[in-house]
Protein backbone atom coordinates (compact mmCIF):
# COMPACT_ATOMS: atom_id res chain seq x y z
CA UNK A 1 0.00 0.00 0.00
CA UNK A 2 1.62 3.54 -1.11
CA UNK A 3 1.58 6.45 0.68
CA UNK A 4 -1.32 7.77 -1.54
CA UNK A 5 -3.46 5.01 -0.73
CA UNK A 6 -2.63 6.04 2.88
CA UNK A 7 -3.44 9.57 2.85
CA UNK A 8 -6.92 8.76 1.64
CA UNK A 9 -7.86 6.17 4.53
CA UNK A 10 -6.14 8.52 7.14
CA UNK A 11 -8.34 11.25 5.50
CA UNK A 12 -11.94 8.98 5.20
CA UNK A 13 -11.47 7.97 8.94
CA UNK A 14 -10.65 11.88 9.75
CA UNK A 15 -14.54 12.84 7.83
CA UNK A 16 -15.82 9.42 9.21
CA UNK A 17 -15.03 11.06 12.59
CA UNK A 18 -15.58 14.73 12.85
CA UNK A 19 -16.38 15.44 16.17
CA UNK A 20 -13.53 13.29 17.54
CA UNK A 21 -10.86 14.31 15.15
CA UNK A 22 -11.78 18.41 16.01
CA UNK A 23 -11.70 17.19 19.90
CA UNK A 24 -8.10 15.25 19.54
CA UNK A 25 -6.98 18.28 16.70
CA UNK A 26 -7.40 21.06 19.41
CA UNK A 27 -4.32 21.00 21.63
CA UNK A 28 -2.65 21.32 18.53
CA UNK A 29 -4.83 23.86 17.26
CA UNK A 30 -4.62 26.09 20.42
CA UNK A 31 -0.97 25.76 20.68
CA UNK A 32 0.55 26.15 16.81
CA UNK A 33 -1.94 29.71 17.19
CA UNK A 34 -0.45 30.25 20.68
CA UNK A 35 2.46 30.10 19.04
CA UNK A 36 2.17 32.22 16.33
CA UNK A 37 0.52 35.07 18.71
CA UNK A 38 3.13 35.37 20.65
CA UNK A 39 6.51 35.43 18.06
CA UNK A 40 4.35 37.63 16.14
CA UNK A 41 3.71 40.41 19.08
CA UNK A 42 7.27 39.83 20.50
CA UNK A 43 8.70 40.73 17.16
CA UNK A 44 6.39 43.63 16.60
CA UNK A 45 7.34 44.44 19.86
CA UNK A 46 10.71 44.47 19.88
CA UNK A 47 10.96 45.77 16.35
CA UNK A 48 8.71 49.48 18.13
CA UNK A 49 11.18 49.71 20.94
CA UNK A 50 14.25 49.37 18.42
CA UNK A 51 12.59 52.21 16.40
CA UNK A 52 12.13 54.19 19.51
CA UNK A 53 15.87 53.81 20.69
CA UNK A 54 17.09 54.05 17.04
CA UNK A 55 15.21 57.94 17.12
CA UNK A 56 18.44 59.01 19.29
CA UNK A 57 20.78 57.82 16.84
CA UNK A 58 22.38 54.04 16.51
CA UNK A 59 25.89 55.83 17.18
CA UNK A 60 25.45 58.08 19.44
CA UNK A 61 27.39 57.65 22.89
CA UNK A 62 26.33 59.79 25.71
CA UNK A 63 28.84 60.84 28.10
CA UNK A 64 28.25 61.73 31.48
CA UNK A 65 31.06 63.51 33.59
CA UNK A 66 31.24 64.03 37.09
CA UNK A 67 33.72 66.39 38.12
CA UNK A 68 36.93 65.26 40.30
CA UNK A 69 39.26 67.68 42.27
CA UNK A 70 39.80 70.15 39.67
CA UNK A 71 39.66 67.00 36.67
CA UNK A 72 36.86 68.01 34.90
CA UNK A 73 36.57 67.79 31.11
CA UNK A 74 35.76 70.81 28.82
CA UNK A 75 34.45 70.87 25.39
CA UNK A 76 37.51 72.17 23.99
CA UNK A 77 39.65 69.21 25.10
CA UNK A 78 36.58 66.95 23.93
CA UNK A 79 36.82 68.83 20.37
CA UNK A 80 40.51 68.14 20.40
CA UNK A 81 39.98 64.19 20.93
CA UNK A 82 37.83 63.98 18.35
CA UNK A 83 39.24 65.60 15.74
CA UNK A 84 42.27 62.90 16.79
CA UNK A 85 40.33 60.52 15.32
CA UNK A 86 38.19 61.28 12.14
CA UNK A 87 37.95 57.69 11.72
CA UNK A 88 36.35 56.71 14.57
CA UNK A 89 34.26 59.98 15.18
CA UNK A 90 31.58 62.13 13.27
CA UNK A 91 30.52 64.78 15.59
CA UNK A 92 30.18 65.83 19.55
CA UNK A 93 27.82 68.21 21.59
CA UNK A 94 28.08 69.21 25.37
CA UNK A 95 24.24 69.38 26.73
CA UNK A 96 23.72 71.85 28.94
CA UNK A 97 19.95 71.86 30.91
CA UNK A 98 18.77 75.42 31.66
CA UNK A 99 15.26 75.13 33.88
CA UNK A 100 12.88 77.36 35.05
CA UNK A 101 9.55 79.08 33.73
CA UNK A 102 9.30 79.55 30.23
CA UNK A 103 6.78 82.02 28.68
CA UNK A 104 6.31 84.83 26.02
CA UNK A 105 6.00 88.82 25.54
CA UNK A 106 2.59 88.39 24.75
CA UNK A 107 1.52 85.50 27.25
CA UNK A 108 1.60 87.32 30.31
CA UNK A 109 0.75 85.16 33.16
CA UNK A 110 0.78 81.74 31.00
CA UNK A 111 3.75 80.38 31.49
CA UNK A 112 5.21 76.35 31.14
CA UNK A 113 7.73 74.84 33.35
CA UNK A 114 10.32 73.17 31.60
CA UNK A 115 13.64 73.54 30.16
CA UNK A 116 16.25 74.44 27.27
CA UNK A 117 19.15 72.44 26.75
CA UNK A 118 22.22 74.07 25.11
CA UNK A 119 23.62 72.09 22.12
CA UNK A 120 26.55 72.11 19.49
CA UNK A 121 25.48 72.56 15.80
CA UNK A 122 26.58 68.88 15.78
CA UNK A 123 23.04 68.12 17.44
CA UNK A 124 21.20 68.19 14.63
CA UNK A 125 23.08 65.22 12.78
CA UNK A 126 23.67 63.38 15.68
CA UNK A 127 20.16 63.54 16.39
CA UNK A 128 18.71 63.13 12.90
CA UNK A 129 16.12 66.13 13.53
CA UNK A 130 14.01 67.93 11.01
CA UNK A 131 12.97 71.31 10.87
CA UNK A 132 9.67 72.28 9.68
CA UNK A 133 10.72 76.39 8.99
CA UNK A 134 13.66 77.95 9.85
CA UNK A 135 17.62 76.95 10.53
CA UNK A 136 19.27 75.21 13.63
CA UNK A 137 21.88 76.34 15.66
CA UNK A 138 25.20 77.58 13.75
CA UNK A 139 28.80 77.26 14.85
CA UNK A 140 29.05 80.93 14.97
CA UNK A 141 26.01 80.93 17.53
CA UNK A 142 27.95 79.14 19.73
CA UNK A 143 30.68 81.14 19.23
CA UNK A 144 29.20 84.69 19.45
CA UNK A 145 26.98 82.93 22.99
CA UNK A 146 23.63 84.43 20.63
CA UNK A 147 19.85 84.12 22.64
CA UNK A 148 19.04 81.86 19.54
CA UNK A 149 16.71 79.01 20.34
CA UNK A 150 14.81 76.28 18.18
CA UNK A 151 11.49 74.80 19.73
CA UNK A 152 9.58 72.26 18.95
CA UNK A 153 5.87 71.88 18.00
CA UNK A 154 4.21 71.58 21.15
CA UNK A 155 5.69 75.28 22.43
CA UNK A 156 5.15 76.64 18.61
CA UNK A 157 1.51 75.69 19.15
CA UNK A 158 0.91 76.31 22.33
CA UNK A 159 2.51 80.12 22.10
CA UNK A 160 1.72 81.20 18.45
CA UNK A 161 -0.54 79.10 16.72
CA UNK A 162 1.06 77.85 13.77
CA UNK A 163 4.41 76.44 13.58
CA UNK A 164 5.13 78.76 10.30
CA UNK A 165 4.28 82.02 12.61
CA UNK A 166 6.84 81.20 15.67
CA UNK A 167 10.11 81.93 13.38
CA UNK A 168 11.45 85.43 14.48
CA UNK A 169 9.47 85.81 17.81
CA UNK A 170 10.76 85.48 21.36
CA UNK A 171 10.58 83.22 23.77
CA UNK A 172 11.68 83.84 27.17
CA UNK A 173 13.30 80.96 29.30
CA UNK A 174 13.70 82.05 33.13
CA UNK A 175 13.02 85.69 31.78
CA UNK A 176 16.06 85.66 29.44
CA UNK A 177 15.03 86.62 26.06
CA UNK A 178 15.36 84.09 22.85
CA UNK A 179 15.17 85.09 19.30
CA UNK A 180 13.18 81.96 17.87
CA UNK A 181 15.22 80.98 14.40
CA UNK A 182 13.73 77.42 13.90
CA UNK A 183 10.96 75.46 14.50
CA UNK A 184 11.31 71.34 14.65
CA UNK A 185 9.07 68.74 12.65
CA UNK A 186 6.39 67.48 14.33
CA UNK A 187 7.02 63.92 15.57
CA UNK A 188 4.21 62.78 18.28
CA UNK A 189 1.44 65.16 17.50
CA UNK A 190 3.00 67.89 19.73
CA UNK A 191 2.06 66.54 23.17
CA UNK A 192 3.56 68.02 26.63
CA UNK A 193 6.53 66.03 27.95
CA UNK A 194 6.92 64.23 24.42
CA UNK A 195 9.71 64.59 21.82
CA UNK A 196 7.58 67.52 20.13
CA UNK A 197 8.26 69.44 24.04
CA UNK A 198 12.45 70.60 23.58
CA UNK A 199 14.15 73.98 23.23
CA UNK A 200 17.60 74.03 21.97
CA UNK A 201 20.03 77.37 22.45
CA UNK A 202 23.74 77.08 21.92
CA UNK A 203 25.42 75.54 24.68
CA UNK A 204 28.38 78.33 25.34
CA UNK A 205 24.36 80.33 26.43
CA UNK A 206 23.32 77.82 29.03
CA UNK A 207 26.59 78.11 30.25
CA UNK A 208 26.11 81.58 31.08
CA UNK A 209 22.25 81.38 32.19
CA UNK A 210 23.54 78.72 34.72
CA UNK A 211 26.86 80.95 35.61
CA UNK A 212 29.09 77.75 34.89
CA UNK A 213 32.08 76.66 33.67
CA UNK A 214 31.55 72.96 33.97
CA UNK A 215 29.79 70.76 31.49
CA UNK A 216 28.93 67.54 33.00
CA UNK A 217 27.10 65.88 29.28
CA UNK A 218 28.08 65.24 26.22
CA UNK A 219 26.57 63.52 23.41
CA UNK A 220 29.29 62.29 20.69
CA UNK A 221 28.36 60.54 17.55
CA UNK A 222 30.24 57.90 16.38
CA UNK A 223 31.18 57.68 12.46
CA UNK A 224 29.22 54.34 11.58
CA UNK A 225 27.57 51.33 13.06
CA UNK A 226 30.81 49.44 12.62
CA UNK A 227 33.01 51.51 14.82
CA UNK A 228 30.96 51.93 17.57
CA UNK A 229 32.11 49.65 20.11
CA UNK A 230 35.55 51.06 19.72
CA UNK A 231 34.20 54.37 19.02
CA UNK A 232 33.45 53.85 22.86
CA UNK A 233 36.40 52.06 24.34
CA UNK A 234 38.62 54.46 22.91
CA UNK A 235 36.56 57.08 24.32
CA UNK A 236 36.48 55.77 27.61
CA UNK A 237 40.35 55.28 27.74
CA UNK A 238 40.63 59.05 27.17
CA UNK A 239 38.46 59.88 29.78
CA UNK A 240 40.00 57.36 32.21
CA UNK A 241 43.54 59.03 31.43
CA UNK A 242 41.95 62.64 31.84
CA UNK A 243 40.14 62.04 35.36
CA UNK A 244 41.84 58.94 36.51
CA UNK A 245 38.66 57.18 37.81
CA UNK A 246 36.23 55.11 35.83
CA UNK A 247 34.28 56.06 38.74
CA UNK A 248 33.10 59.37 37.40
CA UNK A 249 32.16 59.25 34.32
CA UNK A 250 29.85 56.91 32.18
CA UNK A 251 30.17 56.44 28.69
CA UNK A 252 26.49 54.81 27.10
CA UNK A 253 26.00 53.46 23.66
CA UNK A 254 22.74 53.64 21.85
CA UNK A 255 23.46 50.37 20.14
CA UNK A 256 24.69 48.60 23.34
CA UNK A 257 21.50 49.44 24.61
CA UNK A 258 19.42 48.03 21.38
CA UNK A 259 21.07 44.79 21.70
CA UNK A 260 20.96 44.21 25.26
CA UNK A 261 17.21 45.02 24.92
CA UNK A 262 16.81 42.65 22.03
CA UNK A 263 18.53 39.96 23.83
CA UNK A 264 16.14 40.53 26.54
CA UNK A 265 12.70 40.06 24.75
CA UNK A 266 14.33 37.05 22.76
CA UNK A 267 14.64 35.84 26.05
CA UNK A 268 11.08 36.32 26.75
CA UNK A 269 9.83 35.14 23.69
CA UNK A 270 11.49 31.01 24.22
CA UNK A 271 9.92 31.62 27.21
CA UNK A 272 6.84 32.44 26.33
CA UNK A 273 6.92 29.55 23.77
CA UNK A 274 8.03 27.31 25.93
CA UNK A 275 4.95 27.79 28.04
CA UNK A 276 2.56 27.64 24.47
CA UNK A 277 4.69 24.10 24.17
CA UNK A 278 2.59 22.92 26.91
CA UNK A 279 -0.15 23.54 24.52
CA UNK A 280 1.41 21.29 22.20
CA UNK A 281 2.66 18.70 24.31
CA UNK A 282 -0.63 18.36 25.78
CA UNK A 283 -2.19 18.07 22.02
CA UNK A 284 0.28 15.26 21.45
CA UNK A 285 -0.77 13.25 24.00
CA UNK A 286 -4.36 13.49 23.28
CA UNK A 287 -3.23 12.55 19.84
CA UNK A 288 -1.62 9.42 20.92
CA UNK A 289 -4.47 8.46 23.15
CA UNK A 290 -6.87 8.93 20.77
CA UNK A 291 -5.13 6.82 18.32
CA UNK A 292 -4.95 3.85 20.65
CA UNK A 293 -8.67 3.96 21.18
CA UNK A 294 -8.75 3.92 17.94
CA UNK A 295 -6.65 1.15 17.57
CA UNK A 296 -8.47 -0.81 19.74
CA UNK A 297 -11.98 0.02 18.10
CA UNK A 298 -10.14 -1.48 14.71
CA UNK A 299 -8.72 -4.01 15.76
CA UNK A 300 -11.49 -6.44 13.53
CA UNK A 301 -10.27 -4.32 10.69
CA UNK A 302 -6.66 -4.58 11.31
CA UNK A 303 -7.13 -8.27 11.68
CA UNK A 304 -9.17 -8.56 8.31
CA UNK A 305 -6.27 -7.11 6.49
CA UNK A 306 -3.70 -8.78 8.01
CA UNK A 307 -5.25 -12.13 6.63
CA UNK A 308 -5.32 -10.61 2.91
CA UNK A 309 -1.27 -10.20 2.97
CA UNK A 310 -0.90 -6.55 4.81
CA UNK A 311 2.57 -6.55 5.74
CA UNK A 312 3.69 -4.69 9.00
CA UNK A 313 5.33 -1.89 7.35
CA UNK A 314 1.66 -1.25 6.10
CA UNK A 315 -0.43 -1.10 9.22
CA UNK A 316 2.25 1.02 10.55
CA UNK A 317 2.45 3.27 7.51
CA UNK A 318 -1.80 3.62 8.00
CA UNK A 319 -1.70 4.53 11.58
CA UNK A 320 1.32 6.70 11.45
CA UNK A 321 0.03 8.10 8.49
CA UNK A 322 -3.57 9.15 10.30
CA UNK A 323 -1.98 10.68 13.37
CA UNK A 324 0.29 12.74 11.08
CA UNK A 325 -2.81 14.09 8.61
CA UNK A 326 -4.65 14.67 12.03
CA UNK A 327 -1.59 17.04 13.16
CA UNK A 328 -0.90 18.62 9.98
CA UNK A 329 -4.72 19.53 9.53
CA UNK A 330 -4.76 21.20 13.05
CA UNK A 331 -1.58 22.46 12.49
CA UNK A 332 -2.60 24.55 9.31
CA UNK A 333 -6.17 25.19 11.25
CA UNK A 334 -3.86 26.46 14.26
CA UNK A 335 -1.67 28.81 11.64
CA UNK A 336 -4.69 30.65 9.96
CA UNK A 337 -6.24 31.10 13.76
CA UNK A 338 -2.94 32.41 14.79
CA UNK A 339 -2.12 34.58 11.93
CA UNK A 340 -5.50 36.15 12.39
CA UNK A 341 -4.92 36.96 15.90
CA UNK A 342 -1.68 38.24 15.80
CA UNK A 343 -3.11 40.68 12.73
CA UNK A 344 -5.69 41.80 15.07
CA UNK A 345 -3.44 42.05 18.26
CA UNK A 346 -1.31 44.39 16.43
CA UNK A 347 -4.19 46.71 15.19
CA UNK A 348 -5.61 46.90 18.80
CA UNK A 349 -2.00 47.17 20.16
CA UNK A 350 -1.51 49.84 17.41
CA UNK A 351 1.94 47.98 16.37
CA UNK A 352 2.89 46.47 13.29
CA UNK A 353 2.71 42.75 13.96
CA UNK A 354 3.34 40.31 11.12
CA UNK A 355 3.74 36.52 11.36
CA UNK A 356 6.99 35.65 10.73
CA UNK A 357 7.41 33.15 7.82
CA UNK A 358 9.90 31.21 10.24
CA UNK A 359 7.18 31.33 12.87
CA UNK A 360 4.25 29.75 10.38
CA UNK A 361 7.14 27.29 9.46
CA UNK A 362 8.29 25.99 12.11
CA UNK A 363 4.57 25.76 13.97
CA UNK A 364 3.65 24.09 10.93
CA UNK A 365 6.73 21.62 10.95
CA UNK A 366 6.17 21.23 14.74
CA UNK A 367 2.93 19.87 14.14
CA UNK A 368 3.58 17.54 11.83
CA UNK A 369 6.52 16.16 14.03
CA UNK A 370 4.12 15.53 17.16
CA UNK A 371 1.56 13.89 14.82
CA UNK A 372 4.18 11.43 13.97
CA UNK A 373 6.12 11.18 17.26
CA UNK A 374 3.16 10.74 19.38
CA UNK A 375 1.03 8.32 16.55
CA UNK A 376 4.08 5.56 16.34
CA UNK A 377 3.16 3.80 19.60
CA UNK A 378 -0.15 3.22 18.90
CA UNK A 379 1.01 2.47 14.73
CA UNK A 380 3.40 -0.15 16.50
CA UNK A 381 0.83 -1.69 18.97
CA UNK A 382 -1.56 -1.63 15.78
CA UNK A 383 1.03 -3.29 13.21
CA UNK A 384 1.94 -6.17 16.58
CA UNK A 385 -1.66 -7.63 16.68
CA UNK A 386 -1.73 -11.03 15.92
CA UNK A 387 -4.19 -11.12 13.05
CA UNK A 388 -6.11 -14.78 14.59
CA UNK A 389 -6.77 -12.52 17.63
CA UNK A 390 -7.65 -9.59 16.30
CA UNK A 391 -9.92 -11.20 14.01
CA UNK A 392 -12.05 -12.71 17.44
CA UNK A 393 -11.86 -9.25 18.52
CA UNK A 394 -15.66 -8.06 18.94
C-alpha cells in the first residue's frame, strides 16, 4: 500500500469522525496559534522599541562627567579628541539643561515649566532632527553665545498658533530673552513632555544662564555602526587618562543598549513559547491516546487485512500516516487562527505585527513532528496484533 493510498484512509477515517478528530486536533490547534501570537507580538514588539531607541541615533554615545578635584573635562579638550580621530568619530555636543519658567511677551501670566538644553550645531546630525521652517543652531552661535533658540511643535503651538508664525518671535526661558530661528518637525502630535516638548540654544548660552564653567554631558556621535564599540572604548580610555577614575564618568551606547534590549525580549519570547509548548505537548498526548482507542476500536479491521497479505510496514504506515494528517490539519487550522490573531493584536496594540514566515514554518513543521512522534506507539501496537486474535476481537 503507497503512501497515496494512505493519505486517503487517514483522510476517510478523519470525515468518518468529525467530532472526535476536532476534539483530539485542538491542543494542537490552540498551541501552533499560541504560538504564532506570541513570536508575532514579541517581534512587533521588539521591532517598536528598536525604532524608539534608534530615534536618538544608533551611534550616538552619551557621556556623562562628574567632576573630580579640579579634573573636569571641557568641550575644547573633547573637540581636540575627536578631531584625533576622524575615523572613529563624526561629531560631539556638550548638553547643557537650563530650567525654570518659560513664557512669552505676549503670554503674560501663561507660562510652562520646563527647560532648554544648550547644544553644538553637531546636534542636529547626531540627532537626525528635522525642521519644519527655519535653521538650527550655527557654529558661529555658539561662538558669538547668541539668545538663539529652536522649539519644537508643542511650544510653537501652544505660544503662536502655527508652527510657520513662531520663526522670528521670542521666547523667554527664566526671563532671558530668545530670538526663535527654527521650528522642529512634528514627531508625536505635539504633546507636553513628548519629543515635540524641547528647546535648543547654543550651549556656550546655558553656560552663562547657569553661571558655569563645567559641562557635565556630552553627546558624541560615532562615524558608523561598525566603529561603535571602539568608538566607545577608545573614548572611555581618554576619559579614564583625563580624570583617573572610571568612577566618574559613564560612557552609554545607543546600540549597546538596542542589543541588550533585544537579547532581553528574545529571552522572553522562548519563554513564552516554551509555556505555548505545553499547549502542544498536551495536544500530542491526546493525539496518541486517541489513536490507541482507535486502535483498539479497529482491531477487527486490522485483523481482516492482516489475513489478505498486509505486511507490518503497512499497518504502521496507515496509523502513522492518520496521526500525522490529524496534526498537519490542526496544524494549518492552528496557523490561519494564529495569523488572524496576531493581525488583530497588532491593530488593537496599534503595532505592526506580522507573522513571521519562520514562525508559520516551524509551527507548521512542529505539528507535523508531534503527529508522527506521538502516533508511532499506537502504529506499533496496531502493526503487533496477531491477526487470529484480532480477528475474534468483537
Amino acid at each position: 500500500m503507497g503512501l497515496t493510498k494512505s493519505f486517503t484512509m487517514a483522510l476517510s477515517s478523519i470525515i468518518n469522525n468529525k467530532v472526535r478528530s476536532l476534539l483530539t486536533m485542538l491542543g494542537i490547534i490552540i498551541g501552533i496559534a499560541a504560538v504564532i501570537i506570541l513570536v508575532s507580538v514579541m517581534n512587533g514588539l521588539t521591532g517598536e522599541i528598536t525604532s524608539v531607541f534608534s530615534e536618538f541615533g544608533t551611534t550616538s554615545l552619551t557621556t556623562s562627567v562628574t567632576p573630580r578635584s579640579n579634573k573636569e573635562v571641557t568641550p575644547e579638550e573633547l573637540y581636540d579628541f575627536i578631531d584625533q580621530y576622524p575615523e572613529l568619530y563624526g561629531g560631539m555636543s556638550p548638553n547643557v539643561t537650563v530650567s525654570g519658567q518659560i513664557k512669552t511677551p505676549d503670554s503674560g501670566d501663561d507660562t510652562l515649566t520646563g527647560s532648554a538644553t544648550g547644544v553644538s550645531e553637531d546636534y542636529y546630525d547626531i540627532q537626525k532632527l528635522q525642521l519644519s521652517f527655519g535653521r538650527f543652531i550655527s557654529y558661529s552661535d555658539c561662538a558669538n553665545n547668541s539668545r538663539v533658540a529652536v522649539i519644537g511643535s508643542y511650544q510653537a503651538l501652544y505660544f503662536f498658533g502655527l508652527s510657520s508664525k513662531a520663526v522670528g518671535e521670542t521666547i523667554r526661558v527664566n526671563g532671558t530673552p530668545y530670538t526663535i530661528i527654527g521650528v522642529l518637525e512634528e514627531e508625536a502630535d505635539s504633546e507636553e513632555s513628548s519629543s515635540d516638548d524641547v528647546i535648543y540654544i547654543p550651549y556656550t548660552t546655558a553656560l552663562d544662564a547657569t553661571s558655569t564653567d563645567t559641562v557635565s554631558s556630552y553627546t558624541v556621535d560615532a562615524l558608523s555602526d561598525e566603529v561603535v564599540d571602539e568608538a566607545k572604548s577608545t573614548l572611555e580610555s581618554f576619559l579614564l587618562e583625563l580624570i583617573g577614575d572610571s568612577d566618574y564618568y559613564t560612557v552609554t551606547s545607543v546600540k549597546e543598549i538596542i542589543d541588550e534590549m533585544t537579547s532581553m525580549m528574545d529571552k522572553m519570547e522562548l519563554v513564552l513559547i516554551a509555556i505555548a509548548g505545553i499547549s502542544l505537548l498536551v495536544g500530542g498526548i491526546g493525539i496518541m491516546n486517541i489513536m490507541l482507542v482507535s486502535v483498539s476500536e479497529r482491531t477487527r479491521e486490522i485483523g481482516i487485512r492482516k489475513s489478505l497479505g498486509a505486511k507490518h510496514k503497512h499497518i504502521m504506515m496507515q496509523f502513522v500516516m492518520e496521526s500525522g494528517v490529524v496534526s498537519c490539519i490542526g496544524g494549518i487550522i492552528g496557523i490561519i487562527i494564529g495569523a488572524s490573531l496576531a493581525y488583530l493584536s497588532g491593530r488593537l496594540l496599534d503595532m505592526d505585527v506580522v507573522p513571521s514566515v519562520g514562525a508559520v514554518g516551524l509551527a507548521f513543521g512542529v505539528s507535523v513532528g508531534i503527529g508522527v512522534i506521538f502516533g508511532f506507539l499506537p502504529a506499533r501496537k496496531a502493526a503487533k496484533l496477531n491477526p487470529i486474535d484480532a480477528l475474534r476481537s468483537d
